[in-house]
C-alpha atoms as a PDB file:
ATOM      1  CA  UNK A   1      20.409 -26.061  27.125  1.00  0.00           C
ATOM      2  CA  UNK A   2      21.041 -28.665  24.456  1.00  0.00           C
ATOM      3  CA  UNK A   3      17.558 -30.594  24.606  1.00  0.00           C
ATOM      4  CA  UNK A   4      16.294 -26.721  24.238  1.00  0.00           C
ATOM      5  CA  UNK A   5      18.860 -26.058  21.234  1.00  0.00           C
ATOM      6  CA  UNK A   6      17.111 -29.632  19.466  1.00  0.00           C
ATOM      7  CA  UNK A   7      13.773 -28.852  20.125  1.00  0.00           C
ATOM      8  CA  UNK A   8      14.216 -25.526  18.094  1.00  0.00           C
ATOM      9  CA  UNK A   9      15.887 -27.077  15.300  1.00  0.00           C
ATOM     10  CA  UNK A  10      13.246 -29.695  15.227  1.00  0.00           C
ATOM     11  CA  UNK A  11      10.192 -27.105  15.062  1.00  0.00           C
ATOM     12  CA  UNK A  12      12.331 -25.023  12.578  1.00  0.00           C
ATOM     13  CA  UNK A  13      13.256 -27.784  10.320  1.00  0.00           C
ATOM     14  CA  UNK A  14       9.222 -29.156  10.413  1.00  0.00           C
ATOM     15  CA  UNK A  15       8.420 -25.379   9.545  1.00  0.00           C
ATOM     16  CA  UNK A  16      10.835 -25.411   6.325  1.00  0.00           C
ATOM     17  CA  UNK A  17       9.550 -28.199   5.773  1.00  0.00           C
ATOM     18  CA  UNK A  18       5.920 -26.794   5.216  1.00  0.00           C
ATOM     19  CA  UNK A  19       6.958 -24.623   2.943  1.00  0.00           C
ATOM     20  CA  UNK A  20       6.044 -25.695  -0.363  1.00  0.00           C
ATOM     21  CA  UNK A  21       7.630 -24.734  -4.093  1.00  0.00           C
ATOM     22  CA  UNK A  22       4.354 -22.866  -5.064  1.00  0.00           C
ATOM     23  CA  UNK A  23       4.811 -20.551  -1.645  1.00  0.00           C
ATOM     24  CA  UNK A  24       8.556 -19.557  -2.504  1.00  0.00           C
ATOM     25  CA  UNK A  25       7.133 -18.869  -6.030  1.00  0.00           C
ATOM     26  CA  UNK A  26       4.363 -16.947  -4.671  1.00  0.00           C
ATOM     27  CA  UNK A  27       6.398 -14.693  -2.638  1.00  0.00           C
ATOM     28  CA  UNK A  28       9.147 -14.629  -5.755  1.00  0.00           C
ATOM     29  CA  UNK A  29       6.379 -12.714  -7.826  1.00  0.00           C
ATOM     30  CA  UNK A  30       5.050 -10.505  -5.415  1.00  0.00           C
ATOM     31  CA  UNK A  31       8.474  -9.416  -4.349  1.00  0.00           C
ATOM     32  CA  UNK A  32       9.441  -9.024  -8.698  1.00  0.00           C
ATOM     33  CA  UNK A  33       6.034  -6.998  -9.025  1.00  0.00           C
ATOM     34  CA  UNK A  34       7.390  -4.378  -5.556  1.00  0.00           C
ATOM     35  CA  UNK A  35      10.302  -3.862  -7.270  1.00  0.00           C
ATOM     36  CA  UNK A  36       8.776  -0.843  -9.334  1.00  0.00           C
ATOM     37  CA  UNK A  37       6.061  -0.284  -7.405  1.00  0.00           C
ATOM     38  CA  UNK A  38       7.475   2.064  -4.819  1.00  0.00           C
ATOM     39  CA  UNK A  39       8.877   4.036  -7.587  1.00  0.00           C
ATOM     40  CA  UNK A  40       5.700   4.943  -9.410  1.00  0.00           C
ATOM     41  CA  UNK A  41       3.843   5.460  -6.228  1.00  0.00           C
ATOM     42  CA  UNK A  42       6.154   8.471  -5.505  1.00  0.00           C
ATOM     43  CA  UNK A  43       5.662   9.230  -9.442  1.00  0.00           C
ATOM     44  CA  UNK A  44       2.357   9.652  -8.708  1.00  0.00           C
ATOM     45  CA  UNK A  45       2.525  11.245  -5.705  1.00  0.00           C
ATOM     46  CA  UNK A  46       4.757  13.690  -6.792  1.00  0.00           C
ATOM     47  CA  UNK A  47       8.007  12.944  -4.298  1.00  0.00           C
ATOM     48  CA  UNK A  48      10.074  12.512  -7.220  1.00  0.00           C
ATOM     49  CA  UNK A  49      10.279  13.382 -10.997  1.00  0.00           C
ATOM     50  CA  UNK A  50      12.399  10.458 -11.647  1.00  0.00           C
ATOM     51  CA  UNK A  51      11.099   7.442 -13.319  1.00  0.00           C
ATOM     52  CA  UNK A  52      12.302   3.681 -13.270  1.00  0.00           C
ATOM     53  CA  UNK A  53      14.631   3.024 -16.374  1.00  0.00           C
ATOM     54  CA  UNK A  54      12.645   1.619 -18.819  1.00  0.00           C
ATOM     55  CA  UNK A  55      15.787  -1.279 -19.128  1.00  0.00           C
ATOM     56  CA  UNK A  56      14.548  -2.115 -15.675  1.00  0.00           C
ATOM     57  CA  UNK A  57      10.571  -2.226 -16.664  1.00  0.00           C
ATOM     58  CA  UNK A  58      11.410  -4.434 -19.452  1.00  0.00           C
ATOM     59  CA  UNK A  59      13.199  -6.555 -17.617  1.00  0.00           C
ATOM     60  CA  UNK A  60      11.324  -6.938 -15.122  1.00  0.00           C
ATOM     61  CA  UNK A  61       8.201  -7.723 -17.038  1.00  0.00           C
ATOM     62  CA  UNK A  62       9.918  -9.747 -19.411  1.00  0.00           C
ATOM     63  CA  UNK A  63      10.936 -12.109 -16.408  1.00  0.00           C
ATOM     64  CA  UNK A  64       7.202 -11.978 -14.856  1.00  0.00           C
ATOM     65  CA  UNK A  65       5.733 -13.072 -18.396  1.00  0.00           C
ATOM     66  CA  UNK A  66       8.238 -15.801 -18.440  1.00  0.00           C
ATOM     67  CA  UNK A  67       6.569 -17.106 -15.002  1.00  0.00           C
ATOM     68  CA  UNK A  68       3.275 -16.169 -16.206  1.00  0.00           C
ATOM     69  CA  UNK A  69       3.691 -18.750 -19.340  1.00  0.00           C
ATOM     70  CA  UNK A  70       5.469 -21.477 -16.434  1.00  0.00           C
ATOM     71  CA  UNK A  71       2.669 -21.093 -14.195  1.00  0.00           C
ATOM     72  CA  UNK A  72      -0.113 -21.393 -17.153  1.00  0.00           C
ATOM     73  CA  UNK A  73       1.758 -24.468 -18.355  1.00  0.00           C
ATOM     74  CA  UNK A  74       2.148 -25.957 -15.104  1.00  0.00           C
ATOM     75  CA  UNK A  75      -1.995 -24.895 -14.419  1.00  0.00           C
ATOM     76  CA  UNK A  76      -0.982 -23.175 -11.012  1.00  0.00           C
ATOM     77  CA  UNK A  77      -4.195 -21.094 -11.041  1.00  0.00           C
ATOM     78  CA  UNK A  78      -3.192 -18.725  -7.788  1.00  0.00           C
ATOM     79  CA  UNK A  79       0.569 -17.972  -9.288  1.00  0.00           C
ATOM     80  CA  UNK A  80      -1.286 -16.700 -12.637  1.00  0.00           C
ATOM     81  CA  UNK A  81      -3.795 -15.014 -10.825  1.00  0.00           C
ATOM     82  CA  UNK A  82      -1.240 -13.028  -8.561  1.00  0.00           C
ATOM     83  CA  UNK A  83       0.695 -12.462 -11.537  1.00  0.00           C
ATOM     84  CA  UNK A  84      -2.479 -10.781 -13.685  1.00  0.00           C
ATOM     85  CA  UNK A  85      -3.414  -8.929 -10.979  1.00  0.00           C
ATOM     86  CA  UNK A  86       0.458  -6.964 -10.486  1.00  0.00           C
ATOM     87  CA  UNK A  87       0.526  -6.484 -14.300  1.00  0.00           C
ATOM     88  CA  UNK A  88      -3.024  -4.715 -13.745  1.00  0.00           C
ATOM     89  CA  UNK A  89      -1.705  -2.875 -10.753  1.00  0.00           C
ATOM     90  CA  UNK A  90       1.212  -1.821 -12.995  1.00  0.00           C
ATOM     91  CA  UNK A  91      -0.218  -0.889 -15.931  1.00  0.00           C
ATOM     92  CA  UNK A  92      -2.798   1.045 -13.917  1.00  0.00           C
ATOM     93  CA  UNK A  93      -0.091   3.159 -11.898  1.00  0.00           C
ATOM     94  CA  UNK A  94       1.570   4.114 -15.374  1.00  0.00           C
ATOM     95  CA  UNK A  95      -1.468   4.935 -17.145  1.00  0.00           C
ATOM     96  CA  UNK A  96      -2.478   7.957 -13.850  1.00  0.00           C
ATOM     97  CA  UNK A  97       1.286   9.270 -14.459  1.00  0.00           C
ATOM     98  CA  UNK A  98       1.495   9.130 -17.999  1.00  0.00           C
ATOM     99  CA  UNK A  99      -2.351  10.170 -18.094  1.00  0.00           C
ATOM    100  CA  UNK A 100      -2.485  12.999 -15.406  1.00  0.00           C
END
């Protein structure tokens, strides 16, 4: 029982140990960019009339620019590219509501 108790903490301290700063950022933006996401979907979709605050929008954006500019200053191509690519989602969802 205890060899079997150190060989998991072995393999699950060598797989945190993979896991790199660019990964946790990674997974940082996409979870930032699903925070709204859900919302405009049933926007769109017509399950609900309510929109996200715009306080929360802001926010949210404002802190995804400010790891857009990190990630273009630290030349992490993938981070910026992940990033672009939710603002286009985004801005794409908002333009069919407001556009419909």
């Amino acid at each position: 029982m205890k060899d079997n108790l150190k060989d998991w903490q072995t393999t699950l301290l060598a797989q945190i140990n993979g896991i790199t700063a660019d990964t946790l950022a990674f997974i940082a933006v996409l979870f930032i960019h699903s925070a709204t996401i859900p919302t405009l979907v049933a926007v769109l979709t017509g399950l609900t009339d309510k929109m996200p605050t715009v306080d929360m929008v802001l926010l949210t954006w404002a802190g995804l620019v400010a790891l857009m500019l990190q990630s273009i200053v630290q030349k992490k191509l993938v981070i910026t590219i992940a990033i672009a690519l939710g603002f286009v989602v985004q801005s794409a969802l908002l333009a069919l509501i407001f556009f419909k």
